[in-house]
N, C-alpha and C. Protein backbone atom coordinates (compact mmCIF):
# COMPACT_ATOMS: atom_id res chain seq x y z
N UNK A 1 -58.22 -74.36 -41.91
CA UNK A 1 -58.20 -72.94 -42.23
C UNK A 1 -59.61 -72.52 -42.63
N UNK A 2 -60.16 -71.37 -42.21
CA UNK A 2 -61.66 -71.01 -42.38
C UNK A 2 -60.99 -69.72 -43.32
N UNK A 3 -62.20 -69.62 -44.44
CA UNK A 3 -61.64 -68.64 -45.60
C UNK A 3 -63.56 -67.83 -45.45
N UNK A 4 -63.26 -66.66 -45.15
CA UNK A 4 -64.21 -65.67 -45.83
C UNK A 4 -64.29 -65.05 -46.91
N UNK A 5 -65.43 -64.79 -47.76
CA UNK A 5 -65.60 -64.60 -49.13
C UNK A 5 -66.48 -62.83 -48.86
N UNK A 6 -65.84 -61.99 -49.74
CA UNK A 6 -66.72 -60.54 -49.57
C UNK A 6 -66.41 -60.16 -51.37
N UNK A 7 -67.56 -60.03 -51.93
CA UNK A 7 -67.21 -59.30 -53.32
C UNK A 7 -68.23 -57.71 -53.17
N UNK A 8 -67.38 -57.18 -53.93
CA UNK A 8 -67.77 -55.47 -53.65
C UNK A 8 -67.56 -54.97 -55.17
N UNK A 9 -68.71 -54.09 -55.69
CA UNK A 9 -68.70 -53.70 -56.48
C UNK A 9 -67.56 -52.07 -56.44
N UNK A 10 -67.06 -51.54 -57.25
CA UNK A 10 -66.63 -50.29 -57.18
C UNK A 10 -65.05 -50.54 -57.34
N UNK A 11 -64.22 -49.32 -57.23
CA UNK A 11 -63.21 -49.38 -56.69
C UNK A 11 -62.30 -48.10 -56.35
N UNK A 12 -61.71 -47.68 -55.87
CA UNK A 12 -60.95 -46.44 -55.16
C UNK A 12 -59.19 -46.71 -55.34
N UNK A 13 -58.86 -45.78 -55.68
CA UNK A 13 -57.34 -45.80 -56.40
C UNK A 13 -56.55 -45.18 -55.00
N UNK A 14 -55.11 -45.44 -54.94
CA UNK A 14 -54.13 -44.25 -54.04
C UNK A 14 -54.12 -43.15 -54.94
N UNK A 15 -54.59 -43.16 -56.33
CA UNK A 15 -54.15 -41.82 -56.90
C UNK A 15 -54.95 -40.88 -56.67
N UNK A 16 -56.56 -41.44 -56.03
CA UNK A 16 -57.40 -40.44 -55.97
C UNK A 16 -57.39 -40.19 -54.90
N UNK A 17 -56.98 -40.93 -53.45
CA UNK A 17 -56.63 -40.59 -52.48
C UNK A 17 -55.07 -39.51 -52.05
N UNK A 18 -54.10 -39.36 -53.25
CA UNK A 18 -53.40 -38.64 -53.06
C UNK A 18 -53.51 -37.40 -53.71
N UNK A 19 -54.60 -37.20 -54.71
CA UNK A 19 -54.83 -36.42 -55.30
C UNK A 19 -55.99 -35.68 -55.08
N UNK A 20 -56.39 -35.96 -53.82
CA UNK A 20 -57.28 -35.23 -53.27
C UNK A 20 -57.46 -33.78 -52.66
N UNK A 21 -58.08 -32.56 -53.04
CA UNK A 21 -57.16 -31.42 -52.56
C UNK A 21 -57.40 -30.95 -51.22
N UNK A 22 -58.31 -32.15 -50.46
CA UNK A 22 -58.48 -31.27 -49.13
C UNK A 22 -58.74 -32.80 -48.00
N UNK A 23 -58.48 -32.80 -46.90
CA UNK A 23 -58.49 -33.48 -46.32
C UNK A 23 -60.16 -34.54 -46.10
N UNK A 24 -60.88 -33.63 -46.23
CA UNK A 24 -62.10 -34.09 -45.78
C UNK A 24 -62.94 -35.50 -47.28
N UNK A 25 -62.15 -34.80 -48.53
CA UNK A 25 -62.02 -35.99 -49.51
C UNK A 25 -61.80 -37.18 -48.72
N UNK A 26 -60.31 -37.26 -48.67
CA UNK A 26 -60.32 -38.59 -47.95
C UNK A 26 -60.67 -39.18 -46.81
N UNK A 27 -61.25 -38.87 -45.71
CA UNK A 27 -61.76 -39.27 -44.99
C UNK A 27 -63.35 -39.64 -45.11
N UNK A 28 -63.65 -38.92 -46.39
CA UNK A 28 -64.92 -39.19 -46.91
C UNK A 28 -65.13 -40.65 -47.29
N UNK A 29 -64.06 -40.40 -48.04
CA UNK A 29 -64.04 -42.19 -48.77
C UNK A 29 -63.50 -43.30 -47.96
N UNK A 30 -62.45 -42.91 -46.91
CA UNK A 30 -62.48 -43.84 -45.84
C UNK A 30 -63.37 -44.06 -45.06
N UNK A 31 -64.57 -43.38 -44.89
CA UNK A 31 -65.57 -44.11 -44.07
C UNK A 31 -67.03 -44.36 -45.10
N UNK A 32 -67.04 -44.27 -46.30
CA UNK A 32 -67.59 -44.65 -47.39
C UNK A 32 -67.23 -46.16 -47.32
N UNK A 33 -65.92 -46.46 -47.65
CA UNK A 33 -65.56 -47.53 -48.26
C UNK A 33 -65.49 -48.49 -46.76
N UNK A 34 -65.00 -47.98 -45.30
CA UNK A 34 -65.26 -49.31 -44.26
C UNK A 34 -66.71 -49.11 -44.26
N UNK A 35 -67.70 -48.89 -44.12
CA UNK A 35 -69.18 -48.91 -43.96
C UNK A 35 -69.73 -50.12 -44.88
N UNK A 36 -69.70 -50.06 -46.20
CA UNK A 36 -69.32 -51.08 -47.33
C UNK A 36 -69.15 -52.11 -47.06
N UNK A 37 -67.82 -52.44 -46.73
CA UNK A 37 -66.98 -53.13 -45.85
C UNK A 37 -67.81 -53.71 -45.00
N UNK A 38 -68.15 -52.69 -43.67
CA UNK A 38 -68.74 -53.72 -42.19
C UNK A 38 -70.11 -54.27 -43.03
N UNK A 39 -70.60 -53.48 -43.53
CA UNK A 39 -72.04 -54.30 -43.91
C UNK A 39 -72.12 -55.42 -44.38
N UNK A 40 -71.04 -55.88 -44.84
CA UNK A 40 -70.61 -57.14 -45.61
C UNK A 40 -70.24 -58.33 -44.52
N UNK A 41 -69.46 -57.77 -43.61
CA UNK A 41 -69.07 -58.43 -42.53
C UNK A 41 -70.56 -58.92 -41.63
N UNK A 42 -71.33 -58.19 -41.84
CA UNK A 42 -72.71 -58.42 -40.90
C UNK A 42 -73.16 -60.05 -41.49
N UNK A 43 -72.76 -60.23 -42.73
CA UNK A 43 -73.42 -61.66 -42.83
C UNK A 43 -73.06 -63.17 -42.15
N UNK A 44 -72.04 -62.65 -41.80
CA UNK A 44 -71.16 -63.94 -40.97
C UNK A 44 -71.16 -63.23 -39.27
N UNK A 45 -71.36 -64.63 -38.43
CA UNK A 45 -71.40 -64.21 -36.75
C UNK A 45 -69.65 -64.32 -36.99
N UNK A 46 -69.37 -63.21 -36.04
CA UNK A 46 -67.63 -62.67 -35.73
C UNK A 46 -66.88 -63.54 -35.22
N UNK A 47 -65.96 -63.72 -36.21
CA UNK A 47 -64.90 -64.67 -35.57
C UNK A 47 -63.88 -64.24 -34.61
N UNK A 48 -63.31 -65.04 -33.97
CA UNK A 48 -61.96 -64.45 -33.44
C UNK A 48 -60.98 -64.91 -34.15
N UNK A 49 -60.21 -64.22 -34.57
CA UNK A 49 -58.92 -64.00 -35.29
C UNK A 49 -57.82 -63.81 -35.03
N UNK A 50 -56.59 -64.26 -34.52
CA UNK A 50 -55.15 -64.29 -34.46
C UNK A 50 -54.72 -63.83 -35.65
N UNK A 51 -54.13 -64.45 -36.40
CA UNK A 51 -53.17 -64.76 -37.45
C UNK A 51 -54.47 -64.37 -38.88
N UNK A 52 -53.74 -63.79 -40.01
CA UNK A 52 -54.76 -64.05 -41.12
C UNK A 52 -53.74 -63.51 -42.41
N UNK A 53 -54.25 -63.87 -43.51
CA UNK A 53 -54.03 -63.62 -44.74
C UNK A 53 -55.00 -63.15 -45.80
N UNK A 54 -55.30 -62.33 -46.71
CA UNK A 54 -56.18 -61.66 -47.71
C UNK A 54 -55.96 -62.29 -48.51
N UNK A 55 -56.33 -62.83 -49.49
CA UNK A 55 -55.84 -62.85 -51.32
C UNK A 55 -57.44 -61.97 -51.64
N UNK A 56 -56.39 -60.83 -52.94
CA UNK A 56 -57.72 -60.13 -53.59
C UNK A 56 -57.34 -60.16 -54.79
N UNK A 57 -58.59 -60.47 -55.54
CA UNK A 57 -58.89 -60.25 -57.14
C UNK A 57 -59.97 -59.10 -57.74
N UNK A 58 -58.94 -58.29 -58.76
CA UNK A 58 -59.49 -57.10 -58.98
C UNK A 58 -60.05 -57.30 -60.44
N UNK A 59 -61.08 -56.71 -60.73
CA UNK A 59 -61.31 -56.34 -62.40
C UNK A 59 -61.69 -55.19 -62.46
N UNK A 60 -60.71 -53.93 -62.72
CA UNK A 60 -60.96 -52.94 -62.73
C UNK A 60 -60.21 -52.08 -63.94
N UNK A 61 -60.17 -50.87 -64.25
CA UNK A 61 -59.06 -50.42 -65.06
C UNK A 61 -58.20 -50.07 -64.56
N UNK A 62 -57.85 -49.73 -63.27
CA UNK A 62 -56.79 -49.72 -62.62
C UNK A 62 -55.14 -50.46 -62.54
N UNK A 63 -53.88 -49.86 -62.49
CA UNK A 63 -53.01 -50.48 -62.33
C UNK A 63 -53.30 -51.74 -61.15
N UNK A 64 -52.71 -52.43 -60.89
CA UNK A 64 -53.34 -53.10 -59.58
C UNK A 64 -52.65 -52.86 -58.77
N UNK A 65 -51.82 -52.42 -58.48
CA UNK A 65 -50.98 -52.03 -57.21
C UNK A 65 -51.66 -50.49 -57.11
N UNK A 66 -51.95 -49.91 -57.59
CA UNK A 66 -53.34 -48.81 -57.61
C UNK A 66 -54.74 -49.43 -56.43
N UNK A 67 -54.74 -50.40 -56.39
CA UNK A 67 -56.23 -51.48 -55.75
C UNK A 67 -55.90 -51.28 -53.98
N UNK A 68 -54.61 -50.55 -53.76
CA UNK A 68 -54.10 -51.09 -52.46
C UNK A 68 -54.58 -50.30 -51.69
N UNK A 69 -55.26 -48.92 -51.65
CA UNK A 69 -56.29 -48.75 -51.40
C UNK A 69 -57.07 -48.94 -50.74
N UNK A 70 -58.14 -50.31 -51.42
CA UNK A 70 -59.47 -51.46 -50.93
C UNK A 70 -58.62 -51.62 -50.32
N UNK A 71 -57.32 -52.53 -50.26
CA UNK A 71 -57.02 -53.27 -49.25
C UNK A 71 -56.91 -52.77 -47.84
N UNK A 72 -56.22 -51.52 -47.73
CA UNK A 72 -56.03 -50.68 -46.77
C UNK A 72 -57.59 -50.18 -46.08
N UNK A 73 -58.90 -49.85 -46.78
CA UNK A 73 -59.78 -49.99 -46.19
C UNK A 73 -60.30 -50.68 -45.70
N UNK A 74 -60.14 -52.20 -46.33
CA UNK A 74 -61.04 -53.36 -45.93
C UNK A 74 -59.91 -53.81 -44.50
N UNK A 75 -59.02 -53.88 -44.61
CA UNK A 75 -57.97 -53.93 -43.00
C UNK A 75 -59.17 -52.68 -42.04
N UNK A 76 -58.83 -51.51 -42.31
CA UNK A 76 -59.32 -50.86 -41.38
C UNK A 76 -60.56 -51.41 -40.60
N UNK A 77 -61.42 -51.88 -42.34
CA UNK A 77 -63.18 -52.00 -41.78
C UNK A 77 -63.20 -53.37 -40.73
N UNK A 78 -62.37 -54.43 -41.02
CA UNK A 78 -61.99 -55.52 -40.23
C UNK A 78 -61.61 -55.31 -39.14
N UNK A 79 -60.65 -54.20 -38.58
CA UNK A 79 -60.42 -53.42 -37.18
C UNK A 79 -61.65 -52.87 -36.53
N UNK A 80 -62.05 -52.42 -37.13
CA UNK A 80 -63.38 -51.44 -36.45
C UNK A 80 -64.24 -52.01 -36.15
N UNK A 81 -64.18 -53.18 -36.76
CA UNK A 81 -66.08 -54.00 -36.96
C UNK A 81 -65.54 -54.97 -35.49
N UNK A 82 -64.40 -55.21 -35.33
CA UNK A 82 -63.52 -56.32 -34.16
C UNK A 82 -63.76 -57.81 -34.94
N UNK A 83 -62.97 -58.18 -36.41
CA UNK A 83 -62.77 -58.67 -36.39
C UNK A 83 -61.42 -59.38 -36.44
N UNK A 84 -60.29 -58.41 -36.00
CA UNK A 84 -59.08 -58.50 -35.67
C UNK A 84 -58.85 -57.51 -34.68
N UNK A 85 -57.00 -57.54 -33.90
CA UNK A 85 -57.21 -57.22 -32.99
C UNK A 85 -56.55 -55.64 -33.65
N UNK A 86 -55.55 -56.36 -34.50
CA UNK A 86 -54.59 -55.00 -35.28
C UNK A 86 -54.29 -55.99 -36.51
N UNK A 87 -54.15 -54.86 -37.41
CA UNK A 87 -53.79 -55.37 -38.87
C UNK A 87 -51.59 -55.27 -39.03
N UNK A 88 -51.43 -55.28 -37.48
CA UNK A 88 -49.54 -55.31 -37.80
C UNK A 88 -49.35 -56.54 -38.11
N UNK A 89 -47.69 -56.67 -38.55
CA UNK A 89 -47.25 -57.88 -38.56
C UNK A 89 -47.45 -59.07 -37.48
N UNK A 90 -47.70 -59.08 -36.47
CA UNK A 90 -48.12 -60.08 -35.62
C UNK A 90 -49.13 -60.85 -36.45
N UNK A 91 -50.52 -59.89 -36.90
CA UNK A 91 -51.37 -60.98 -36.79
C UNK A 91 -51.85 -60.46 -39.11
N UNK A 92 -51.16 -59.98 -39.51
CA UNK A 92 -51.46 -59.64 -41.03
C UNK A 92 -50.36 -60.13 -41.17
N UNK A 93 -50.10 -61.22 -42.03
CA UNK A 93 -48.87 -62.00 -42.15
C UNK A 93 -48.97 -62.37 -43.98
N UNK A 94 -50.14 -62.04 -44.57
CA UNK A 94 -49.85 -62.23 -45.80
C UNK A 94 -50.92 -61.62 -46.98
N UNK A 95 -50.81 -61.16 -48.07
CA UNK A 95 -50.99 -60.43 -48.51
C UNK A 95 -51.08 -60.93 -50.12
N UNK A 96 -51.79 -60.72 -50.90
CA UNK A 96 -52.32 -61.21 -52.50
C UNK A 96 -53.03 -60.34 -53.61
N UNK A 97 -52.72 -60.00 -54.41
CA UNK A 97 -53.26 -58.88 -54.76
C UNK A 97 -53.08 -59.81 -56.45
N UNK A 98 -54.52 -59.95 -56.75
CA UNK A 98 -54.24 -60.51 -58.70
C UNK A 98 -55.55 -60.14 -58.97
N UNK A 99 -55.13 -59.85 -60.76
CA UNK A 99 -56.04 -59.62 -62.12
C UNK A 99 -57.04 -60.96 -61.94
N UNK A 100 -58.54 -60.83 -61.94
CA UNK A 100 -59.65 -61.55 -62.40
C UNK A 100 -60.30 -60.91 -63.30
N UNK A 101 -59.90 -61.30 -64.95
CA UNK A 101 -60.98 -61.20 -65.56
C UNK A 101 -62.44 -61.45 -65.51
N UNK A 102 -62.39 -62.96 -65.05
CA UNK A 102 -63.74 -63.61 -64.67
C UNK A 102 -64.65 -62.72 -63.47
N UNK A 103 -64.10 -61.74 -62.81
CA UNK A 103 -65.13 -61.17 -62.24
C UNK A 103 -65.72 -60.30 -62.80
N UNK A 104 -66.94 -59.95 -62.50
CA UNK A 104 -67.75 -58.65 -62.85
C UNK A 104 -66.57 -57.32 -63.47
N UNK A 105 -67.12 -56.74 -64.09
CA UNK A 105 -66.40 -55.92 -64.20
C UNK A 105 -66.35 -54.85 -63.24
N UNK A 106 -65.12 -53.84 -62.90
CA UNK A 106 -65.50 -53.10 -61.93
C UNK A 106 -65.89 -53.22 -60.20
N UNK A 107 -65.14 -54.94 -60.07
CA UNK A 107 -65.27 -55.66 -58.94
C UNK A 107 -64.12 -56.08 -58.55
N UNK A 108 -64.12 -56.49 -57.30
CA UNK A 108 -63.27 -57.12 -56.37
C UNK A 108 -63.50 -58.19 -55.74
N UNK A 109 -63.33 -59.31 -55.52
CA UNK A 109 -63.17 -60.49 -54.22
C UNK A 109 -61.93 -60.48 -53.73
N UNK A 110 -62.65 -60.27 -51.82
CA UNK A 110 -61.32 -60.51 -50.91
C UNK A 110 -61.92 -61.75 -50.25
N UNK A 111 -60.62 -62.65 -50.14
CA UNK A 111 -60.93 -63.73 -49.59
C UNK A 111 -59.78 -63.76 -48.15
N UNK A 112 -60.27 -63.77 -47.13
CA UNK A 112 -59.76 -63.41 -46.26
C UNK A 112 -59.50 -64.72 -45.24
N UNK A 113 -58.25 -65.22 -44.69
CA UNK A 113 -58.35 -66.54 -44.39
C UNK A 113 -57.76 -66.70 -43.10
N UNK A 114 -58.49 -67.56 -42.35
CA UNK A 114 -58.07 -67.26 -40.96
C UNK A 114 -57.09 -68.55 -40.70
N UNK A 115 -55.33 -68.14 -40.39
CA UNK A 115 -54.45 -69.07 -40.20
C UNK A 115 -54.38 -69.73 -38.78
């Protein structure tokens, strides 16, 4: 199993994405947050990918099911950049979402693992 490592400072809630009063908010921050994303991806040559699984660790003030969000961007930024083909059930088969104190504050690690 080959595991990729991406830590990202920041973080983006569904509450601010639903509480946004105009469309162009969120699309703001969806291509804010995959840009982020691909640039991160630039450090590793592109794998090909079937099958995969995420585990992410948040330290944020956020609820953590609030975090789902990142996750939903960092899927997208992984689509766009081609390092999957689609984020459906075929080939996104598992999913991790936990509290790290030990990280930075105000951070995330997704560890993304190719099955």
């Amino acid at each position: 199993m080959t595991e990729y490592v991406f830590y990202i400072k920041g973080s983006v809630s569904i509450n601010k994405i639903y509480s946004a009063p105009h469309w162009t908010t969120r699309s703001k921050l969806k291509a804010e947050w995959r840009l982020l994303f691909e640039n991160m991806f630039d450090a590793y040559d592109k794998p090909t990918i079937d099958t995969y699984g995420i585990t992410c660790y948040f330290n944020n003030r956020l609820d953590l099911d609030n975090n789902a969000m990142m996750v939903k961007f960092f899927n997208d930024a992984l689509r766009s950049s081609g390092w999957i083909v689609d984020d459906n059930p075929k080939f996104f088969i598992s999913l991790k979402m936990l509290v790290d104190k030990e990280l930075e504050k105000n951070s995330a690690k997704f560890v993304l693992r190719v099955l």
